[in-house]
N, C-alpha and C. Protein backbone atom coordinates (compact mmCIF):
# COMPACT_ATOMS: atom_id res chain seq x y z
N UNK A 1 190.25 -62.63 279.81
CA UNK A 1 189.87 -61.29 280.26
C UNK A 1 190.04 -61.20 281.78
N UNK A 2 190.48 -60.21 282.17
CA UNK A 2 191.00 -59.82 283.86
C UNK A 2 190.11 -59.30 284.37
N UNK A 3 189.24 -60.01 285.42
CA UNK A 3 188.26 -59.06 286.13
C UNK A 3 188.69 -58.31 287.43
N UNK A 4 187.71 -57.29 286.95
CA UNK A 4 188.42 -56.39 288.20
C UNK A 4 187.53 -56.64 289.64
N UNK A 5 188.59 -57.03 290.83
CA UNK A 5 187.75 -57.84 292.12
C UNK A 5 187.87 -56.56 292.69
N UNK A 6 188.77 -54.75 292.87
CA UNK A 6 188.63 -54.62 293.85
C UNK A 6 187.31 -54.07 294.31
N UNK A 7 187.34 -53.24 295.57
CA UNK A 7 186.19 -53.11 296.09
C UNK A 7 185.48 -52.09 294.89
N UNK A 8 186.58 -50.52 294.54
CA UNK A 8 186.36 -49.52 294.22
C UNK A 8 185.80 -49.42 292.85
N UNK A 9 186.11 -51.48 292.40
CA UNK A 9 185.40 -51.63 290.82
C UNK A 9 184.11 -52.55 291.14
N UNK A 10 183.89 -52.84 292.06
CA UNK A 10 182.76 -53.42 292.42
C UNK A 10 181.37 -53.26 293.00
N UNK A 11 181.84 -52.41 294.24
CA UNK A 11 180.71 -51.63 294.91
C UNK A 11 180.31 -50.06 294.35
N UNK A 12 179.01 -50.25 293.60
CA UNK A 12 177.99 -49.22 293.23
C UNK A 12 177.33 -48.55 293.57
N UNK A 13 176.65 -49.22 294.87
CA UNK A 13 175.61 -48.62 295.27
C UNK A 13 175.96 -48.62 296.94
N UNK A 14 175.20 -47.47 297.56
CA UNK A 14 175.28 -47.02 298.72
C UNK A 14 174.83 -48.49 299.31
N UNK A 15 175.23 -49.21 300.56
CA UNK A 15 174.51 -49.99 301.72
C UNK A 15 173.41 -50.13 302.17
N UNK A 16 173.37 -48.58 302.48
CA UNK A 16 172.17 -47.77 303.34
C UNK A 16 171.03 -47.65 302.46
N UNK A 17 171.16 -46.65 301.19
CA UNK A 17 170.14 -46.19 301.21
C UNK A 17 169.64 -46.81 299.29
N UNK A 18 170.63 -47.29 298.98
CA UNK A 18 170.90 -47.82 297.71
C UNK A 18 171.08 -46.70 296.71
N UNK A 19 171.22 -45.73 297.05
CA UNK A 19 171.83 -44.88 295.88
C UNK A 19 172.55 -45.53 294.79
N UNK A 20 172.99 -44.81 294.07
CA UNK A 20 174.29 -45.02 292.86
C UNK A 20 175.72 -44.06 293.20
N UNK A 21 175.37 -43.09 294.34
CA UNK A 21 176.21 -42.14 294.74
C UNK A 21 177.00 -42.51 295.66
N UNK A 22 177.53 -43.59 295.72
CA UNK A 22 178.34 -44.35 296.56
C UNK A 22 179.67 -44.03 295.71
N UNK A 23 180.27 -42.83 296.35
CA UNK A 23 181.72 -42.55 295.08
C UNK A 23 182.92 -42.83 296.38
N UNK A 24 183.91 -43.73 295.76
CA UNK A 24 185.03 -43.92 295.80
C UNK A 24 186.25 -42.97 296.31
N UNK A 25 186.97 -43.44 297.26
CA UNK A 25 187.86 -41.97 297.53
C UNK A 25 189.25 -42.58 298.04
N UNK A 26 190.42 -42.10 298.52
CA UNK A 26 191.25 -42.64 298.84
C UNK A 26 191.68 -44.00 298.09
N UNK A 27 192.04 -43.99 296.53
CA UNK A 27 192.73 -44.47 296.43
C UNK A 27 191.54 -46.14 296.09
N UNK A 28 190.35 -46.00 296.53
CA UNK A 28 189.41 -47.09 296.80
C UNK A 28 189.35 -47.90 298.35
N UNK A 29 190.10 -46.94 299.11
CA UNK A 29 190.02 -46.96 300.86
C UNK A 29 189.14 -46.89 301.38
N UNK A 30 188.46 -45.98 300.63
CA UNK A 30 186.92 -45.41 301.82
C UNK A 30 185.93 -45.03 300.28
N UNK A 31 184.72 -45.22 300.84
CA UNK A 31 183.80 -44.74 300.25
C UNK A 31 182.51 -43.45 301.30
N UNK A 32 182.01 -42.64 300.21
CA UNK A 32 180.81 -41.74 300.66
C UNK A 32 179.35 -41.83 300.24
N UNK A 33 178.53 -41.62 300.43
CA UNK A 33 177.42 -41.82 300.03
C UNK A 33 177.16 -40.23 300.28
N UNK A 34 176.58 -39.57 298.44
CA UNK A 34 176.60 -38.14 298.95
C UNK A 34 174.76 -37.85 298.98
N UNK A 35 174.09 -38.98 299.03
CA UNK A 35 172.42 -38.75 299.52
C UNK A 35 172.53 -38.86 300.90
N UNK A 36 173.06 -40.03 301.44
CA UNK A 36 172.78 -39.66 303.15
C UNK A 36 174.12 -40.09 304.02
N UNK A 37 175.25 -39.34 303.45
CA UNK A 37 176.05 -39.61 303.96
C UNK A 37 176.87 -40.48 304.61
N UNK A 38 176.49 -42.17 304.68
CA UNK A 38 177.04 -43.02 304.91
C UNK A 38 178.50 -42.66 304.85
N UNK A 39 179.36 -43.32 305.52
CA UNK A 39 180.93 -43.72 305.22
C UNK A 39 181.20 -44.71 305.36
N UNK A 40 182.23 -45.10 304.46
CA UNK A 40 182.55 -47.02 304.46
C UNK A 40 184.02 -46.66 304.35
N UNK A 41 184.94 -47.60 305.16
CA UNK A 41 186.30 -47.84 305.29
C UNK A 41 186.52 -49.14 305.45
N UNK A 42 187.20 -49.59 303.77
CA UNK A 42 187.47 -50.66 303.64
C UNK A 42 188.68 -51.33 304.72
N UNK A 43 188.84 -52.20 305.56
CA UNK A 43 189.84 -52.83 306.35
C UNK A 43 190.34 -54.01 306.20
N UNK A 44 191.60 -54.88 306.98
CA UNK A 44 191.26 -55.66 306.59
C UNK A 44 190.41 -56.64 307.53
N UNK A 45 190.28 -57.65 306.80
CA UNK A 45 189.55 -59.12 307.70
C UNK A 45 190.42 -60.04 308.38
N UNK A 46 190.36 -59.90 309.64
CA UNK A 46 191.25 -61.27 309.86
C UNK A 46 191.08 -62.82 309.70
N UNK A 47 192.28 -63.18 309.23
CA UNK A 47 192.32 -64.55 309.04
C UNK A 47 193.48 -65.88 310.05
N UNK A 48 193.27 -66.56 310.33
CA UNK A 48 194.07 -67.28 310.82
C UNK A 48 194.86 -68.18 310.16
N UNK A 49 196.42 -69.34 310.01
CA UNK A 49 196.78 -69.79 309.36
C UNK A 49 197.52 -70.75 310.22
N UNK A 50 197.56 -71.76 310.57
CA UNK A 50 197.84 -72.73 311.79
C UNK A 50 199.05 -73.66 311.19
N UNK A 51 200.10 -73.49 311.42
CA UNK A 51 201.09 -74.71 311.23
C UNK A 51 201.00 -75.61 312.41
N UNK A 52 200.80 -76.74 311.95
CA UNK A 52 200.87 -77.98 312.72
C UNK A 52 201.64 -79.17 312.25
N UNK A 53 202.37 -79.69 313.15
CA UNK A 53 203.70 -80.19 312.67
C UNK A 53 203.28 -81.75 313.20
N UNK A 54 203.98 -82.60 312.62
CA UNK A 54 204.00 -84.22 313.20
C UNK A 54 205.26 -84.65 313.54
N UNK A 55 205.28 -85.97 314.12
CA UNK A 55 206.36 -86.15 314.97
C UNK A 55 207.53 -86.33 314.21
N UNK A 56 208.25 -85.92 312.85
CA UNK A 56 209.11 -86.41 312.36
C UNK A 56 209.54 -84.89 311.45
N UNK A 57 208.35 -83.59 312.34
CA UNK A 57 208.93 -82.54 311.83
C UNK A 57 208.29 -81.80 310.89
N UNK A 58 207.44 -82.96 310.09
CA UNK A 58 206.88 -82.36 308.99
C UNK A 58 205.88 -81.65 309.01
N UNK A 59 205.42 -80.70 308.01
CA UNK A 59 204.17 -79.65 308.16
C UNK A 59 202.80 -80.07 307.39
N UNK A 60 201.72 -80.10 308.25
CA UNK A 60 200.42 -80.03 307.66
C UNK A 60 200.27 -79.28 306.64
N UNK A 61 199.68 -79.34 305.52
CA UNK A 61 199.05 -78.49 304.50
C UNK A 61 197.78 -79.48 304.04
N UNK A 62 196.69 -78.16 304.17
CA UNK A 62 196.04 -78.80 303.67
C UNK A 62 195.20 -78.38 302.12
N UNK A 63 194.60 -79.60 301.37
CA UNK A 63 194.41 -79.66 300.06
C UNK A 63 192.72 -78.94 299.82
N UNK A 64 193.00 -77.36 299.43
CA UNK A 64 191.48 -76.43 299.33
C UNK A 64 190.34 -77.79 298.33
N UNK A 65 189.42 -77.95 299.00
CA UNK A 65 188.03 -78.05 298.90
C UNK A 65 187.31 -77.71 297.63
N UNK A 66 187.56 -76.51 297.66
CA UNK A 66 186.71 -75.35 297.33
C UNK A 66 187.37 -74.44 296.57
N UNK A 67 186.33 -73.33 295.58
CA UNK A 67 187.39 -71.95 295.23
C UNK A 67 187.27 -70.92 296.71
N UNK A 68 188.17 -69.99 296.56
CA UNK A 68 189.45 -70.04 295.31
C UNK A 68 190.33 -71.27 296.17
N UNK A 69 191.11 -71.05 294.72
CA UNK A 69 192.28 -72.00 294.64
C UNK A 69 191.70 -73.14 294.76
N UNK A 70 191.16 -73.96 294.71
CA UNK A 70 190.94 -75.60 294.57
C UNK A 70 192.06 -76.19 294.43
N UNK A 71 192.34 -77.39 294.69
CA UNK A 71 193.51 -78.27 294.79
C UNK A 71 194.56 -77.54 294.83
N UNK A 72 195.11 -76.18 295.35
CA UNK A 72 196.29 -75.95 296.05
C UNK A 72 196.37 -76.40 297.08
N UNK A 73 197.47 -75.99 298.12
CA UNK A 73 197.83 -76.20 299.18
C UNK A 73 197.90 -74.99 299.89
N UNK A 74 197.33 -75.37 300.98
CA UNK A 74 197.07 -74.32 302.21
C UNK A 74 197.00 -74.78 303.39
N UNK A 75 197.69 -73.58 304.32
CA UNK A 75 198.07 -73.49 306.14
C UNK A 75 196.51 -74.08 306.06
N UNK A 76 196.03 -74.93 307.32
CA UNK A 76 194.71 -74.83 307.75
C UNK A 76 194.06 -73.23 308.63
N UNK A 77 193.03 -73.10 308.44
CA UNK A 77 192.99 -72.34 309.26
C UNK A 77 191.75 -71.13 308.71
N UNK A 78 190.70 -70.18 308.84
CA UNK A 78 189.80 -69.20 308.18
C UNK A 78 190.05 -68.48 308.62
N UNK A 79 188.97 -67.59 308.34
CA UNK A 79 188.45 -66.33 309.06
C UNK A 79 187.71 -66.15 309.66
N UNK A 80 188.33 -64.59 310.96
CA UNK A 80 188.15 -64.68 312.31
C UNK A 80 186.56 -64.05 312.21
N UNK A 81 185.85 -64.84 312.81
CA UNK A 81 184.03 -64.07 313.01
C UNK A 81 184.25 -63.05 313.79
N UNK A 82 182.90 -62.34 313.29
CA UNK A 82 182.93 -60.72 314.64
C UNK A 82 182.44 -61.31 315.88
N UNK A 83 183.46 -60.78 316.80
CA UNK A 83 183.68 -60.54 318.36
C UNK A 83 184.17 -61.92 318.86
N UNK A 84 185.15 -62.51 317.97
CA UNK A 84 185.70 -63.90 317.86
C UNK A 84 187.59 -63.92 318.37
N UNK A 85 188.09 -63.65 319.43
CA UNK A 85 189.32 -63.43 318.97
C UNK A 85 190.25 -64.51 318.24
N UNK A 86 191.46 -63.99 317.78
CA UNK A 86 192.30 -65.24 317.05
C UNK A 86 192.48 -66.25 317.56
N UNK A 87 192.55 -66.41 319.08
CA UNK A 87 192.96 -67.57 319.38
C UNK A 87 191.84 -68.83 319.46
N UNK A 88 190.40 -67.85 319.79
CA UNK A 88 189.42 -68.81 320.00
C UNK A 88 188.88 -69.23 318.33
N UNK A 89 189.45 -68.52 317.67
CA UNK A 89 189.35 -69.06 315.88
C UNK A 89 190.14 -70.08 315.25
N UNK A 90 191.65 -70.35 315.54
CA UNK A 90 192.51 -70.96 316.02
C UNK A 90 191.76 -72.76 316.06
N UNK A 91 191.05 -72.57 317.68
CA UNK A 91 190.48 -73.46 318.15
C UNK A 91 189.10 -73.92 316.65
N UNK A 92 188.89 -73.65 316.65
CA UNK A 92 187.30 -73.37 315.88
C UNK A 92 187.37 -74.06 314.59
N UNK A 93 188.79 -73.05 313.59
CA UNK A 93 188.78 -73.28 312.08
C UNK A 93 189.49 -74.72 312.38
N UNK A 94 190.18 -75.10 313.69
CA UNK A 94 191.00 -76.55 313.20
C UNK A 94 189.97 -77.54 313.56
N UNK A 95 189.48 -77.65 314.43
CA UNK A 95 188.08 -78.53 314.57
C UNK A 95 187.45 -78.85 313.39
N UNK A 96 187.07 -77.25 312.66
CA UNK A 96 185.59 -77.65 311.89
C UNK A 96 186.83 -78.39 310.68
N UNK A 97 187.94 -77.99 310.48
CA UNK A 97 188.72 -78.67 309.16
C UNK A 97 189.68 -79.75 309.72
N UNK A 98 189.98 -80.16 310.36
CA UNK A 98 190.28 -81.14 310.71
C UNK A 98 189.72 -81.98 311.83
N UNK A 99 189.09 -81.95 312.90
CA UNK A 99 188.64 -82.97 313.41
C UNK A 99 189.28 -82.91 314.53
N UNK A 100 190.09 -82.21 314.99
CA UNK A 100 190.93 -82.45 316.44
C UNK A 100 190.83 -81.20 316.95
N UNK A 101 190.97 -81.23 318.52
CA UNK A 101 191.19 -80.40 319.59
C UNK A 101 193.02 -79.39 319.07
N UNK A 102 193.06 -77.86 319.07
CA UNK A 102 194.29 -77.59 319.23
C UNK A 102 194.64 -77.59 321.00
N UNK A 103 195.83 -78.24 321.21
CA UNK A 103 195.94 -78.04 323.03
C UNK A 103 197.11 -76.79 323.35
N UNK A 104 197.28 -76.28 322.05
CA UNK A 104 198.64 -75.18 321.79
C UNK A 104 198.75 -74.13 321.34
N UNK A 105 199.02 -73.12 320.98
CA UNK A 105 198.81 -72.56 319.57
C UNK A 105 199.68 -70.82 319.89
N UNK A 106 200.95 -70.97 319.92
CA UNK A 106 201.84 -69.87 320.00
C UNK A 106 201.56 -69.06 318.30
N UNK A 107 201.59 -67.57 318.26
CA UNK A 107 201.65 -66.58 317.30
C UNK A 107 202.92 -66.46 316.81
N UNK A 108 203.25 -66.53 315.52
CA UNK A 108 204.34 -66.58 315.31
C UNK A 108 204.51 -65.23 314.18
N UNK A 109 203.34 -64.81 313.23
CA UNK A 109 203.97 -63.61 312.51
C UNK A 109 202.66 -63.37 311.88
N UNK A 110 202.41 -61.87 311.20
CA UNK A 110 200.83 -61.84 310.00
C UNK A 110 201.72 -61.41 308.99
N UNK A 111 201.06 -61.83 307.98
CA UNK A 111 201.18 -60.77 306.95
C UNK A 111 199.96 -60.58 306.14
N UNK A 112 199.94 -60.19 304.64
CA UNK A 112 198.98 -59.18 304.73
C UNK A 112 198.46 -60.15 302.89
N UNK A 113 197.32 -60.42 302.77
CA UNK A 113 196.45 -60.99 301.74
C UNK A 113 195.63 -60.69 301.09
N UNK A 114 195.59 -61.03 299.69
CA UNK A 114 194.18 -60.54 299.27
C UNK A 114 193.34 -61.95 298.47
N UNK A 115 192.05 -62.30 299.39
CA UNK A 115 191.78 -63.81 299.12
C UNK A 115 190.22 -62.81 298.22
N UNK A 116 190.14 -63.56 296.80
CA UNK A 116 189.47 -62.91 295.49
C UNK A 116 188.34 -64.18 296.19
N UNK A 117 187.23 -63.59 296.57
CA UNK A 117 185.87 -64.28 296.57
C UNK A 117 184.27 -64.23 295.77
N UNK A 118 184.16 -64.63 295.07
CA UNK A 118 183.28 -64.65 294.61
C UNK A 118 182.93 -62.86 293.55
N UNK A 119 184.13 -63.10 293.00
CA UNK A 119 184.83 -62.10 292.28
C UNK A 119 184.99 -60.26 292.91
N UNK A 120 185.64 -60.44 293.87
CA UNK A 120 185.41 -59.66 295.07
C UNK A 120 187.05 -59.75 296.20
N UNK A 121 187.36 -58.72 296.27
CA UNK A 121 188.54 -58.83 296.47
C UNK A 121 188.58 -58.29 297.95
N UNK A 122 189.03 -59.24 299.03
CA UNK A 122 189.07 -58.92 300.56
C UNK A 122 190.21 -59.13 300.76
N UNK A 123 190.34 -57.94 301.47
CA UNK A 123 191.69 -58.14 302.12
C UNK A 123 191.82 -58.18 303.33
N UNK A 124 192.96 -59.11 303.96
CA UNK A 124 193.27 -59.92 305.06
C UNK A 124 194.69 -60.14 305.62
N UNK A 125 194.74 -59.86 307.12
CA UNK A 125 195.83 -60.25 307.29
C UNK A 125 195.74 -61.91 308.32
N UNK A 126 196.52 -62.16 307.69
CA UNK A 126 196.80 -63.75 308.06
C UNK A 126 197.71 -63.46 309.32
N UNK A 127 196.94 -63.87 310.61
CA UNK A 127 197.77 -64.13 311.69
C UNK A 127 197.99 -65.70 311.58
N UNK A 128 199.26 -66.16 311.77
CA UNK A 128 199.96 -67.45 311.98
C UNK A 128 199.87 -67.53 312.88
N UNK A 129 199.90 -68.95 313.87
CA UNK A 129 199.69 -69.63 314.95
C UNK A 129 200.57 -71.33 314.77
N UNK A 130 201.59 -71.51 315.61
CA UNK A 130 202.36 -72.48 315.63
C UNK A 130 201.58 -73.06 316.30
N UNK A 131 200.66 -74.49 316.27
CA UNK A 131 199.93 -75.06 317.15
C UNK A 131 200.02 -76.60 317.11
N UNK A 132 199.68 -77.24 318.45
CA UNK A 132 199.79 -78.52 318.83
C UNK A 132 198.69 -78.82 318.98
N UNK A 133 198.18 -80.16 318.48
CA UNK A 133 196.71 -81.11 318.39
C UNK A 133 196.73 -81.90 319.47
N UNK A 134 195.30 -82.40 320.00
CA UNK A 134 195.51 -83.61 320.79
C UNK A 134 196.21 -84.83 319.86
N UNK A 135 195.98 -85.04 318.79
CA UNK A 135 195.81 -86.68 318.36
C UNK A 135 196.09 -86.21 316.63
N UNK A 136 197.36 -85.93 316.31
CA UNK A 136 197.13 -85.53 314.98
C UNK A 136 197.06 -87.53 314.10
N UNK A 137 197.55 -88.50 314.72
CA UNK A 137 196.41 -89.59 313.80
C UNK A 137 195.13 -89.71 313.36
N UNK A 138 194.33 -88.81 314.01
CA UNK A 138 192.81 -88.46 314.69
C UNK A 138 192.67 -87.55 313.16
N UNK A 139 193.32 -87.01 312.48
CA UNK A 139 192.93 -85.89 311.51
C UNK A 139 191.92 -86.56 310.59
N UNK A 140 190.84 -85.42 310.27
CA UNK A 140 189.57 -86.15 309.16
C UNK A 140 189.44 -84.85 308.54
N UNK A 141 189.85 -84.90 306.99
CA UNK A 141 189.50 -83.74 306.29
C UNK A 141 188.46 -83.08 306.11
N UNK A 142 187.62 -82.14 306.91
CA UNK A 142 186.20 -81.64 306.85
C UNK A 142 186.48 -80.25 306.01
N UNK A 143 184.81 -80.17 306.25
CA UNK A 143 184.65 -78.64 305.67
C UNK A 143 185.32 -78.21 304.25
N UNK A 144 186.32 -77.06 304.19
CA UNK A 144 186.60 -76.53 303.14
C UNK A 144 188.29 -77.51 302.47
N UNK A 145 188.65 -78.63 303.35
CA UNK A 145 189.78 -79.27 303.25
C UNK A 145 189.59 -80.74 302.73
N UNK A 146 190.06 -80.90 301.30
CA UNK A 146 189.79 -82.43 300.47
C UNK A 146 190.82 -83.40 301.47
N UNK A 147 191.95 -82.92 301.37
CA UNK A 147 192.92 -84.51 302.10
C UNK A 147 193.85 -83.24 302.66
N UNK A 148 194.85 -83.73 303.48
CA UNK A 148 196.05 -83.28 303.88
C UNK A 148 197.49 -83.71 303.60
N UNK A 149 198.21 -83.24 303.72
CA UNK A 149 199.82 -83.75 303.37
C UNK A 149 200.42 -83.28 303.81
N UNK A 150 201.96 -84.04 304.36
CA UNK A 150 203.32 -83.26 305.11
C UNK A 150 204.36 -83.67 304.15
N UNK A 151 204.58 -82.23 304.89
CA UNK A 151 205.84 -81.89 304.34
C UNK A 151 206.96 -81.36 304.97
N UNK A 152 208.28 -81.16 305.06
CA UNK A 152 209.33 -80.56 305.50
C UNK A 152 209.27 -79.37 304.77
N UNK A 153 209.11 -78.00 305.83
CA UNK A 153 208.85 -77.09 305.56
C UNK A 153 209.90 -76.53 304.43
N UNK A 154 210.95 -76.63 304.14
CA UNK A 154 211.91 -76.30 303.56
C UNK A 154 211.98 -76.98 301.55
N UNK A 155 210.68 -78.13 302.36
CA UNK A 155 210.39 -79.02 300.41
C UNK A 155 209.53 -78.11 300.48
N UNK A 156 208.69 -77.35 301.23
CA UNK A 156 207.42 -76.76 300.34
C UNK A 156 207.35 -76.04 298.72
N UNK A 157 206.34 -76.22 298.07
CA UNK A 157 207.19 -75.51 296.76
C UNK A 157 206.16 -74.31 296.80
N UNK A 158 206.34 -73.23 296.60
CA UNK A 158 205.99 -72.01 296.49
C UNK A 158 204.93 -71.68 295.71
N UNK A 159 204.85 -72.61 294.48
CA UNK A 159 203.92 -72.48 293.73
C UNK A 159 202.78 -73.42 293.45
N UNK A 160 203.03 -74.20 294.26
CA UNK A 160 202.03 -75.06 294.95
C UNK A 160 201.05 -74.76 296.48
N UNK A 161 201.29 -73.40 296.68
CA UNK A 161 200.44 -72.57 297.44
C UNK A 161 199.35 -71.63 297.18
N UNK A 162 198.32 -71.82 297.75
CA UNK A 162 197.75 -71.14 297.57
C UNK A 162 197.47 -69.64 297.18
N UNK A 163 198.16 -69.27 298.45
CA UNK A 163 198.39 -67.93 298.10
C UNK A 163 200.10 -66.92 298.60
N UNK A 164 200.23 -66.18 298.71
CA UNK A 164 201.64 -65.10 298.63
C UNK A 164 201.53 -65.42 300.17
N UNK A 165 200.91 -65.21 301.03
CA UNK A 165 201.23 -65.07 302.20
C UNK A 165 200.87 -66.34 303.17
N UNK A 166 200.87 -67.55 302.50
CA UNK A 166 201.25 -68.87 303.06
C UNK A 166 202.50 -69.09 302.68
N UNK A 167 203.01 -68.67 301.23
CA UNK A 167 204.35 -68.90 301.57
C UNK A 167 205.43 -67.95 302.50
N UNK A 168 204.85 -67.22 302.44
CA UNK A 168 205.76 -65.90 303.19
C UNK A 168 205.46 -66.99 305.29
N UNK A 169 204.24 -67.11 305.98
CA UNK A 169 204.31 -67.72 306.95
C UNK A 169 205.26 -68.67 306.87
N UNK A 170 205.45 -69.54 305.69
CA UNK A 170 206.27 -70.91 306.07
C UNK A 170 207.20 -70.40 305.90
N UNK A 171 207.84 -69.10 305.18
CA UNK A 171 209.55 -69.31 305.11
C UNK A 171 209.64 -67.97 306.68
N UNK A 172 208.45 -67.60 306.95
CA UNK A 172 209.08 -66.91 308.15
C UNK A 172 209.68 -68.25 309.71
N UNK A 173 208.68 -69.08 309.63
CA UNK A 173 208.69 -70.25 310.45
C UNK A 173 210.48 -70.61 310.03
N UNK A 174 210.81 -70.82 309.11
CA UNK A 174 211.82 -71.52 308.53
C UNK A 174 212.79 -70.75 308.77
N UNK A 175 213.20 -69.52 308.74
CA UNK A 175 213.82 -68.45 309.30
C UNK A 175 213.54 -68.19 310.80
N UNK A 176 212.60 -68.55 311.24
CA UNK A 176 212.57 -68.34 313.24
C UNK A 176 213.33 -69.63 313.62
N UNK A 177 213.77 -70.63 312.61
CA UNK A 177 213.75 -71.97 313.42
C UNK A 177 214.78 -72.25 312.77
N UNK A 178 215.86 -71.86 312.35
CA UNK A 178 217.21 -72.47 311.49
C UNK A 178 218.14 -72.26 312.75
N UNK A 179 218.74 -73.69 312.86
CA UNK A 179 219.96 -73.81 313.90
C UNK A 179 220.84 -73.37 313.64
């Protein structure tokens, strides 16, 4: 059976005032609350997605923790906290999941996600960040990351990703970088 994550099948009740009159509009874009007028405009969340490379070329991925996706493969990298910008998230999500300092971290492309949480559907755009570690020997799988693995971006297999728009970052990388 297919559950429905998005917002417009999920959220019932007003925020504010807890009504039931929390009705749906645009498509499930925006919501109203017609007791006290609240407005809600769904956006997205930003997320970060960090390629980090080792000396022979190959790409970090690391092995999800956690749902969703458990034992896929995924860019390192979360989501950006409020009043957090990307780059200082960048810094933040590779620490708490790997264990090292980034000393680098050029933007390379977003695209656009929908990560299903706790049967709840957010959507996100994944800013990419090409970034350099102090000490990638130094890596210790924390937090939401079981082990890590490299790869040559070009073996990655597509369906061994997590999600649509980790593969879309690696073949954009792969397309910025063909001699």
């Amino acid at each position: 059976m297919l559950t429905k994550t998005h917002p417009r099948d999920v959220i019932k009740y007003c925020p504010r005032c807890g009504d039931k009159a929390f009705i749906s509009n645009n498509n499930g874009r925006s919501f109203n609350c017609e007791v006290c007028h609240f407005n809600y405009y769904l956006n997205n969340s930003a997320a970060v997605a960090c390629l980090i490379f080792n000396s022979e070329g190959k790409l970090l991925l690391a092995r999800r923790a956690i749902e969703p996706a458990i034992g896929m493969l995924d860019l390192p990298g979360g989501f950006v906290e409020p009043m957090e910008s990307a780059e200082a998230a960048v810094v933040r999500e590779i620490q708490e999941e790997l264990g090292v300092r980034v000393t680098e971290a050029k933007y390379l492309a977003s695209f656009p996600n929908e990560y299903i949480f706790s049967g709840f559907s957010v959507f996100t755009v994944d800013l990419a960040f090409v970034c350099k570690v102090d000490d990638i020997a130094a890596i210790v799988p924390a937090d939401d990351v079981s082990e890590v693995e490299f790869f040559f971006p070009k073996d990655v297999v597509k369906a061994d990703l997590c999600s649509e728009s980790m593969a879309n970052i690696i073949s954009e990388y792969i397309i910025k970088n063909q001699s």
